[in-house]
PDB file of N, CA and C in Angstrom:
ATOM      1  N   UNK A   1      85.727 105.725 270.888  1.00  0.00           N
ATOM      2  CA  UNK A   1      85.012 106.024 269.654  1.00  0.00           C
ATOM      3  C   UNK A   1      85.850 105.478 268.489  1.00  0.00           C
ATOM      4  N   UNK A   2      85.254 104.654 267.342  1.00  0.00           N
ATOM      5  CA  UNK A   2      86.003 104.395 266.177  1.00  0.00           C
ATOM      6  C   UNK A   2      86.593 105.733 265.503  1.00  0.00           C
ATOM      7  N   UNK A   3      88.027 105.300 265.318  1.00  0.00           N
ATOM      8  CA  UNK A   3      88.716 105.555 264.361  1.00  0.00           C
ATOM      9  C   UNK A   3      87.611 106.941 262.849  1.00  0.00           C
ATOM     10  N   UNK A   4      87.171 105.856 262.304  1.00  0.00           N
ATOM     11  CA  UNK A   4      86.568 106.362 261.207  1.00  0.00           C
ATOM     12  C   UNK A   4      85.490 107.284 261.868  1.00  0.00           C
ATOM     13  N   UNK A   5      84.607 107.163 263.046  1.00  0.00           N
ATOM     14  CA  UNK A   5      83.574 107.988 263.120  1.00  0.00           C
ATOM     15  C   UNK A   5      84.630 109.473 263.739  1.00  0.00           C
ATOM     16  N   UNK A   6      85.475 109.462 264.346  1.00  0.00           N
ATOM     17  CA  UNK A   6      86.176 110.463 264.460  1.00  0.00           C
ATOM     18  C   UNK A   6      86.241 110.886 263.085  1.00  0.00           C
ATOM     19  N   UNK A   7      86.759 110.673 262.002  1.00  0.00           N
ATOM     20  CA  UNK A   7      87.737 111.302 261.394  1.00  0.00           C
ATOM     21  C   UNK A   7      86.276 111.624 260.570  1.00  0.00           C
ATOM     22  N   UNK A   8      84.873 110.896 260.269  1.00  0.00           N
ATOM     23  CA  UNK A   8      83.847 111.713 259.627  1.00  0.00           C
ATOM     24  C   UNK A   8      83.429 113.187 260.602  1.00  0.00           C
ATOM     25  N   UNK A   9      83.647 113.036 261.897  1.00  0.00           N
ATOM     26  CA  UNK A   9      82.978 114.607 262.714  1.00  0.00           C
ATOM     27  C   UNK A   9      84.223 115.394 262.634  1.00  0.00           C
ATOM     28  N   UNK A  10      85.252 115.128 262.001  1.00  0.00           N
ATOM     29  CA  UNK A  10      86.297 116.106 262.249  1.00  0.00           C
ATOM     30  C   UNK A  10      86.007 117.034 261.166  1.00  0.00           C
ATOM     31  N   UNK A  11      86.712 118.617 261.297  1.00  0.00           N
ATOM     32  CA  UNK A  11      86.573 119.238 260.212  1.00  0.00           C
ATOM     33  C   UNK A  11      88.040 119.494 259.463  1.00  0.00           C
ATOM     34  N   UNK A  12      87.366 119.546 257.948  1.00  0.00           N
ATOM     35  CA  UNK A  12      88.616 119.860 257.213  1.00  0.00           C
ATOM     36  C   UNK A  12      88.098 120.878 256.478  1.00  0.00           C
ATOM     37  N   UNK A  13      89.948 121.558 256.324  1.00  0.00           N
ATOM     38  CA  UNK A  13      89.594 122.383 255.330  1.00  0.00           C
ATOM     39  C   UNK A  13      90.745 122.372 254.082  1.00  0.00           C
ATOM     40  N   UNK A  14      90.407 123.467 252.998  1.00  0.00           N
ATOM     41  CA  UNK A  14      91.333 123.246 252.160  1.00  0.00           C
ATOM     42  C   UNK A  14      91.667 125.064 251.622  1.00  0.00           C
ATOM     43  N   UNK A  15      92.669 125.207 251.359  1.00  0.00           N
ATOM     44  CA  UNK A  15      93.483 126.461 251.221  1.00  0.00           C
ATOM     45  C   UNK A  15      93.403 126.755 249.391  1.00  0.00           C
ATOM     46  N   UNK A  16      92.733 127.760 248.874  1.00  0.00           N
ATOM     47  CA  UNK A  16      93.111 127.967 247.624  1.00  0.00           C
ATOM     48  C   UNK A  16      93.157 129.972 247.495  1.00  0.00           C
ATOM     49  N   UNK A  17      93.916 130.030 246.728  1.00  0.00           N
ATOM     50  CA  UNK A  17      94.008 131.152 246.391  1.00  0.00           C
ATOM     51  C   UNK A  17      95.249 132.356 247.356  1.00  0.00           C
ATOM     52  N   UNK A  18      95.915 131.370 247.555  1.00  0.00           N
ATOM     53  CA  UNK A  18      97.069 132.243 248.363  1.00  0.00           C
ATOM     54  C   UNK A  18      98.290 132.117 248.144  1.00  0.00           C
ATOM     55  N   UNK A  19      99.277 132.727 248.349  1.00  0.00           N
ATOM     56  CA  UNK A  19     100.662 132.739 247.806  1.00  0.00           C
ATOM     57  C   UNK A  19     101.102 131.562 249.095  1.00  0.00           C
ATOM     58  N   UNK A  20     101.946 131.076 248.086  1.00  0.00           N
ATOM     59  CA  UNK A  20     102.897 129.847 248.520  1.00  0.00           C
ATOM     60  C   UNK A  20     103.381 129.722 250.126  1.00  0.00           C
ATOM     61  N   UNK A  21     104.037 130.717 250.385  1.00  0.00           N
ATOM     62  CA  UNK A  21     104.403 131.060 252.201  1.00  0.00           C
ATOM     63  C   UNK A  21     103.143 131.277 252.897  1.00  0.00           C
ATOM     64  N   UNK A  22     102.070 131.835 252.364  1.00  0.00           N
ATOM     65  CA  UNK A  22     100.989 132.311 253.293  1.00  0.00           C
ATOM     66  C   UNK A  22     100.430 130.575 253.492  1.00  0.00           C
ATOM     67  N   UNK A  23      99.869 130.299 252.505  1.00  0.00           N
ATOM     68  CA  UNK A  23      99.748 129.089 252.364  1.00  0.00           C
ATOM     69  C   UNK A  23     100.153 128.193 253.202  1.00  0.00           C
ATOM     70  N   UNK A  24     101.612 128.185 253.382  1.00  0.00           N
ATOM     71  CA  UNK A  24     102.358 127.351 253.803  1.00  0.00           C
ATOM     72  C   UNK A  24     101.668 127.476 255.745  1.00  0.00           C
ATOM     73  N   UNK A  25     102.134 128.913 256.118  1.00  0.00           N
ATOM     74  CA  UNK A  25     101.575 129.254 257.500  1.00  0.00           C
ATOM     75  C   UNK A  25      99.930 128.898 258.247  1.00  0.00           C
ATOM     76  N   UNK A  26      99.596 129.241 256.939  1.00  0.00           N
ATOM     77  CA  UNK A  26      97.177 128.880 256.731  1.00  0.00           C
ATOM     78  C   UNK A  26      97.633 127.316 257.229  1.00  0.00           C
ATOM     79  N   UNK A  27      97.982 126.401 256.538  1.00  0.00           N
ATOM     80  CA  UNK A  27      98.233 124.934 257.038  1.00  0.00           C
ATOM     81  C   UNK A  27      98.416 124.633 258.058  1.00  0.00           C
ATOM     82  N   UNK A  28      99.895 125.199 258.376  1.00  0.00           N
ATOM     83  CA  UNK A  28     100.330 124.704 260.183  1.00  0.00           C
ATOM     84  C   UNK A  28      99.076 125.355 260.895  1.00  0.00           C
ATOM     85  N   UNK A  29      98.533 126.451 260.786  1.00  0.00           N
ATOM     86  CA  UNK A  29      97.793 126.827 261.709  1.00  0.00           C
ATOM     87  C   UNK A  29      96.848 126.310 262.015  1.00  0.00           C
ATOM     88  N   UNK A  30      96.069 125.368 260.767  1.00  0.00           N
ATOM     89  CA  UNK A  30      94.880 125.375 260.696  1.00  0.00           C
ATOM     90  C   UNK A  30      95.338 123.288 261.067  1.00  0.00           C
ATOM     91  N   UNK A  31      96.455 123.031 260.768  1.00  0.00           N
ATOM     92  CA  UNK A  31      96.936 121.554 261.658  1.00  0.00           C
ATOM     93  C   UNK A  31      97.269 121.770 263.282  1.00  0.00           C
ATOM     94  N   UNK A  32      97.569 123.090 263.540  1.00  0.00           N
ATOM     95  CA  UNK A  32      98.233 123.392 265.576  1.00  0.00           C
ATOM     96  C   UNK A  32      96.712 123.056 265.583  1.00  0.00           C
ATOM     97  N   UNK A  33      95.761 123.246 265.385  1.00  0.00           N
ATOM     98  CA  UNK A  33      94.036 123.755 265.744  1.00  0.00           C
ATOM     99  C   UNK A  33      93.361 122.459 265.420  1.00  0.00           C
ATOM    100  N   UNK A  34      93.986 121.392 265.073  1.00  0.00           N
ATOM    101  CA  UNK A  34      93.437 120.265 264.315  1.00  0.00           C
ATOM    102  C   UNK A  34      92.260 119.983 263.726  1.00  0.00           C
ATOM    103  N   UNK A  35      92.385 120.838 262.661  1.00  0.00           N
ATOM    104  CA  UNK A  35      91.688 121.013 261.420  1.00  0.00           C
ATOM    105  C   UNK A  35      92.649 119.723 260.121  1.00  0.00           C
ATOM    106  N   UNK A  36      91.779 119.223 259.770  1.00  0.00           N
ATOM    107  CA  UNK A  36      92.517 118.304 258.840  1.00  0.00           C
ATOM    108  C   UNK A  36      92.575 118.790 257.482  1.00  0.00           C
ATOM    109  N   UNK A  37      93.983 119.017 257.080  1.00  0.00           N
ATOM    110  CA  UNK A  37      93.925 120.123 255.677  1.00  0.00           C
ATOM    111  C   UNK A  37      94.196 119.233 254.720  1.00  0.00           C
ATOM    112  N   UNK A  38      93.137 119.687 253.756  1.00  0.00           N
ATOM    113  CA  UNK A  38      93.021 118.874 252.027  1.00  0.00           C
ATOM    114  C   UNK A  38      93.721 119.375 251.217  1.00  0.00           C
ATOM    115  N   UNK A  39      94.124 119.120 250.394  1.00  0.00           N
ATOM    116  CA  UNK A  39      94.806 119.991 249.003  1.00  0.00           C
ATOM    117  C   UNK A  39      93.673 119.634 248.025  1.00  0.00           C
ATOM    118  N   UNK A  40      92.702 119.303 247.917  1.00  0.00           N
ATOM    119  CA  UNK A  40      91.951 119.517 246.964  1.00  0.00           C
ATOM    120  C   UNK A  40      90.799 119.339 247.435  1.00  0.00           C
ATOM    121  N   UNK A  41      89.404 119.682 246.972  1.00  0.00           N
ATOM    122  CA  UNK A  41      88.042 119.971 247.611  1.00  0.00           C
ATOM    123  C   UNK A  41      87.604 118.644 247.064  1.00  0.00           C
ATOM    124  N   UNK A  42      87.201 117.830 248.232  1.00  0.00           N
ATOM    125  CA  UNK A  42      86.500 116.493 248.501  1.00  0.00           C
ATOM    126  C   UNK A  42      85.212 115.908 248.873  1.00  0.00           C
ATOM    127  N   UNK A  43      84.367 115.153 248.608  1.00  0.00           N
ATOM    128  CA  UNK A  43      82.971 115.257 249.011  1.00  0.00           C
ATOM    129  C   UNK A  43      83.125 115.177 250.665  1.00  0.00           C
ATOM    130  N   UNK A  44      83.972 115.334 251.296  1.00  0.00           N
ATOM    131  CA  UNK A  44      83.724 115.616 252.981  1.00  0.00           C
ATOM    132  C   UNK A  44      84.345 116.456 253.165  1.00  0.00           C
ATOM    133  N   UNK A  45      84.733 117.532 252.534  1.00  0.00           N
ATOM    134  CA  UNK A  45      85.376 118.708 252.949  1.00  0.00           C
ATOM    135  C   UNK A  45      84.624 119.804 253.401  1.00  0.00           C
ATOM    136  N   UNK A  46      84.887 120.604 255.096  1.00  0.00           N
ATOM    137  CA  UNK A  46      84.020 121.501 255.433  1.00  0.00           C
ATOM    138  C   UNK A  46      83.781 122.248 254.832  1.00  0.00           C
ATOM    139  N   UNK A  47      85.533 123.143 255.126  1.00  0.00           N
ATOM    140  CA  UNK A  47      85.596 124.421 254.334  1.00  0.00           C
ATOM    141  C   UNK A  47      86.459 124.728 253.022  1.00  0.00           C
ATOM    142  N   UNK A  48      85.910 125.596 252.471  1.00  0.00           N
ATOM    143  CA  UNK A  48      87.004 126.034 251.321  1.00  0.00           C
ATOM    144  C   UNK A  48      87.400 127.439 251.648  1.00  0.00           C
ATOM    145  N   UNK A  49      88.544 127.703 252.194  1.00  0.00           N
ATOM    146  CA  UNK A  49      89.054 128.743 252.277  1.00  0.00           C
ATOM    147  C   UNK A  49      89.694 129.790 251.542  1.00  0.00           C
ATOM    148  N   UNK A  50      89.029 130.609 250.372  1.00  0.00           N
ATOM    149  CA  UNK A  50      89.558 131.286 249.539  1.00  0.00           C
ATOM    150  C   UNK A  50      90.550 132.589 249.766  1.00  0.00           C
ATOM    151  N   UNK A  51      91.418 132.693 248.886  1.00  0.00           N
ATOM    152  CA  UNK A  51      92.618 133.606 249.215  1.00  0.00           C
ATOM    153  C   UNK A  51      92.323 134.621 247.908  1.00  0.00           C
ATOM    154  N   UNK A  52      92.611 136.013 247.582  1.00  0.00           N
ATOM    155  CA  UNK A  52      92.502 136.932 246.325  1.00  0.00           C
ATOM    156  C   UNK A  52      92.473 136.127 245.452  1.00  0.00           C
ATOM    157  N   UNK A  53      93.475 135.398 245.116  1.00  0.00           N
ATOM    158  CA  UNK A  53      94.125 134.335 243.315  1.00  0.00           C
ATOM    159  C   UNK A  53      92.859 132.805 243.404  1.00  0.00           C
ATOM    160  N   UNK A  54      91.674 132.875 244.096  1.00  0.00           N
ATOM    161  CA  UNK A  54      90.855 131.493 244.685  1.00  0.00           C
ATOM    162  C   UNK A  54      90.988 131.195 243.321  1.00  0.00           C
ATOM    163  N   UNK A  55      90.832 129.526 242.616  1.00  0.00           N
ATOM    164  CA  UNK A  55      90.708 129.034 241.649  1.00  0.00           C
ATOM    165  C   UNK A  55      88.899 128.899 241.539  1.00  0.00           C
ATOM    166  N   UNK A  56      89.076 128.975 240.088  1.00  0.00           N
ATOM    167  CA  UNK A  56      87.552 128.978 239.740  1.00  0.00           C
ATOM    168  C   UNK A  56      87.069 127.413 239.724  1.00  0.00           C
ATOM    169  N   UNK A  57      87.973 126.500 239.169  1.00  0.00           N
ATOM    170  CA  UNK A  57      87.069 124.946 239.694  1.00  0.00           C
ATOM    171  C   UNK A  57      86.964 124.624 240.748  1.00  0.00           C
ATOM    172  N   UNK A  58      87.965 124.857 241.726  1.00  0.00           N
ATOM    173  CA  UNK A  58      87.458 124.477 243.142  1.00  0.00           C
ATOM    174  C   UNK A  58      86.732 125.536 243.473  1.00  0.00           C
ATOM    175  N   UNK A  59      86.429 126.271 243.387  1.00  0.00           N
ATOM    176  CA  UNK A  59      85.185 127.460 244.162  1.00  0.00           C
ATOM    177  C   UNK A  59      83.919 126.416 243.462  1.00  0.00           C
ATOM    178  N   UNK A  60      83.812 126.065 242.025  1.00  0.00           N
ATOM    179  CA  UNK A  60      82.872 125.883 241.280  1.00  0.00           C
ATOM    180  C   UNK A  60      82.474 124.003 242.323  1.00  0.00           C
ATOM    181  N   UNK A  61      83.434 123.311 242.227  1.00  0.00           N
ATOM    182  CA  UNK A  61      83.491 121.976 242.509  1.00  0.00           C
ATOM    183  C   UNK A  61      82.940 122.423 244.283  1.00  0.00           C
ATOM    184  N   UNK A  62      83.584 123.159 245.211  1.00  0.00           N
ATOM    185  CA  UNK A  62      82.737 123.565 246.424  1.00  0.00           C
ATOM    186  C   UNK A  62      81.662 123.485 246.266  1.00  0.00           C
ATOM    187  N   UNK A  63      81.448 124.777 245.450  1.00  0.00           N
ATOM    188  CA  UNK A  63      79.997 125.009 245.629  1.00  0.00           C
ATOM    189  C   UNK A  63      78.830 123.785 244.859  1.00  0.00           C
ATOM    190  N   UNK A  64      79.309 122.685 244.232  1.00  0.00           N
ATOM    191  CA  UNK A  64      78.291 121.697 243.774  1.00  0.00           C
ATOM    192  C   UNK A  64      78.493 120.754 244.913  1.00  0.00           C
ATOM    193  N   UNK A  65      79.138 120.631 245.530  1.00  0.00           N
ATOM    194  CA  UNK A  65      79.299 119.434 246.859  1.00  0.00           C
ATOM    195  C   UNK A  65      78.730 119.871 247.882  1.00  0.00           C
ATOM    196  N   UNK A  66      78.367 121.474 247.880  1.00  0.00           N
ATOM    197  CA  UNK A  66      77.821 122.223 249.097  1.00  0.00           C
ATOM    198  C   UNK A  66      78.430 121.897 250.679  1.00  0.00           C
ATOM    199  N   UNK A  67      79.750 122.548 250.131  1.00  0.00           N
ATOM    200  CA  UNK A  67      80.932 123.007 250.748  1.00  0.00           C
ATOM    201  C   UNK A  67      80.934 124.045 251.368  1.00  0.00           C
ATOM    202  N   UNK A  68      81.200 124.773 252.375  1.00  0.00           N
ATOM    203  CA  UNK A  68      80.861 126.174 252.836  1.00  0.00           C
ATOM    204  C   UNK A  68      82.464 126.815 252.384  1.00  0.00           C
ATOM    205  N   UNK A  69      81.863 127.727 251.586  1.00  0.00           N
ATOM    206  CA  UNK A  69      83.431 128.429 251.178  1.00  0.00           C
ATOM    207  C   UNK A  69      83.440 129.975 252.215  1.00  0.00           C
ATOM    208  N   UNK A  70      84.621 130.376 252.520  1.00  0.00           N
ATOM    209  CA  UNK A  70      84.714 131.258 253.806  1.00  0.00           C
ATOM    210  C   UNK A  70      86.141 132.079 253.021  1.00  0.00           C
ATOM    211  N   UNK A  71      86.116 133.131 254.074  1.00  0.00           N
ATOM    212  CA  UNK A  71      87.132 134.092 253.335  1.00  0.00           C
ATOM    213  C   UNK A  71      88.500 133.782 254.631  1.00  0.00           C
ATOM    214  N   UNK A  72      89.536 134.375 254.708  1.00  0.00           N
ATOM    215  CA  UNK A  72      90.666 133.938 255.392  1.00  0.00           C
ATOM    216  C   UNK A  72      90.229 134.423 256.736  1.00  0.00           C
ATOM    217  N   UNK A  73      89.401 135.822 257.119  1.00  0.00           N
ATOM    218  CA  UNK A  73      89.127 136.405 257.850  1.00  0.00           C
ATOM    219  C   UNK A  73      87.929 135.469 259.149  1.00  0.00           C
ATOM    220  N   UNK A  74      87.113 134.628 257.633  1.00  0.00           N
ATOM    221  CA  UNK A  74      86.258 133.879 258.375  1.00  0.00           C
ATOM    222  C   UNK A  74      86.594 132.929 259.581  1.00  0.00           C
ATOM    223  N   UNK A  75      88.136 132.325 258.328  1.00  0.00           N
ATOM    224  CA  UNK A  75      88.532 131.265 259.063  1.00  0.00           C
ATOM    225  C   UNK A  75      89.175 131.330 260.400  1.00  0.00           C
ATOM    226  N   UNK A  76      89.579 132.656 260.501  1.00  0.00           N
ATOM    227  CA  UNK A  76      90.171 133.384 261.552  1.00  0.00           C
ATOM    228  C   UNK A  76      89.246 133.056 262.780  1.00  0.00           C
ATOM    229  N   UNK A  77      88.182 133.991 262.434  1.00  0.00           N
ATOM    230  CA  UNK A  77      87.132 133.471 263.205  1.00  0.00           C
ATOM    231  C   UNK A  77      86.767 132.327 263.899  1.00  0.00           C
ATOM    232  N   UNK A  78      86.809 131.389 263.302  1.00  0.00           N
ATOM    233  CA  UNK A  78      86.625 130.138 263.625  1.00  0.00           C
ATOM    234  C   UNK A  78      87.630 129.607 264.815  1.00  0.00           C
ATOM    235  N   UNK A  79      89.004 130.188 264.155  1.00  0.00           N
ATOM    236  CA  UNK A  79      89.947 129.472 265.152  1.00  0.00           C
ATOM    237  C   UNK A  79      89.937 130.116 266.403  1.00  0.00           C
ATOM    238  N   UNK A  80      89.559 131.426 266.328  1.00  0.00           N
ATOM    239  CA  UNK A  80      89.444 132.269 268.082  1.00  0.00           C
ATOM    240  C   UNK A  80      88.057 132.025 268.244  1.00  0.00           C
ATOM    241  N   UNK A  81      86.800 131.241 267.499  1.00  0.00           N
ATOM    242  CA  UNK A  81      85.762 130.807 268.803  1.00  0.00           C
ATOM    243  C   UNK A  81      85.921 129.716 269.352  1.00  0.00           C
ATOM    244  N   UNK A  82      86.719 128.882 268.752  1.00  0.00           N
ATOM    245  CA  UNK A  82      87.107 127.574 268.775  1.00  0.00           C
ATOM    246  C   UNK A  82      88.470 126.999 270.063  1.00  0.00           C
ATOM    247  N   UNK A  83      88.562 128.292 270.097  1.00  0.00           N
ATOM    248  CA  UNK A  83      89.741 128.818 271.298  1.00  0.00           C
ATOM    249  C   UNK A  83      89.233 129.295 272.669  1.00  0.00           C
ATOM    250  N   UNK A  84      88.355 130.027 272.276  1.00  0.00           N
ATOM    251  CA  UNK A  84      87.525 130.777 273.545  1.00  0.00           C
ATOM    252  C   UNK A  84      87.128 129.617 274.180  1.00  0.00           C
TER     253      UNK A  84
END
């Protein structure tokens, strides 16, 4: 399979609203699981993963790209069905 059509079916996500170490851990986890992590919300970005402190332009910029924004708990989710 090309290169590029991989990397369009892959999912990414991007981390806002969490303290710096949590942050830091949300990443590796969500790279062990190969999830491709953004630092900023992109017109191919799956998820937006909001933390308590979420920023209001990227929630706002998500939600006009129709981005699925998810809570940390969600993402949790994801990685133990994705496991099963």
């Amino acid at each position: 399979m090309p290169r590029q059509l991989l990397l369009d079916l892959a999912i990414s996500v991007c981390f806002t609203g969490f303290p710096a170490r949590e942050k830091a851990i949300l990443i590796k986890l969500a790279a062990l699981h190969r999830y491709i992590v953004k630092k900023s919300v992109t017109k191919k970005l799956s998820y937006l993963i909001t933390g308590p402190n979420a920023g209001k332009s990227k929630l706002r910029k998500a939600a006009g790209q129709d981005t699925i924004i998810i809570s940390i708990d969600d993402f949790l989710s994801l990685i133990k069905l994705k496991t099963d």
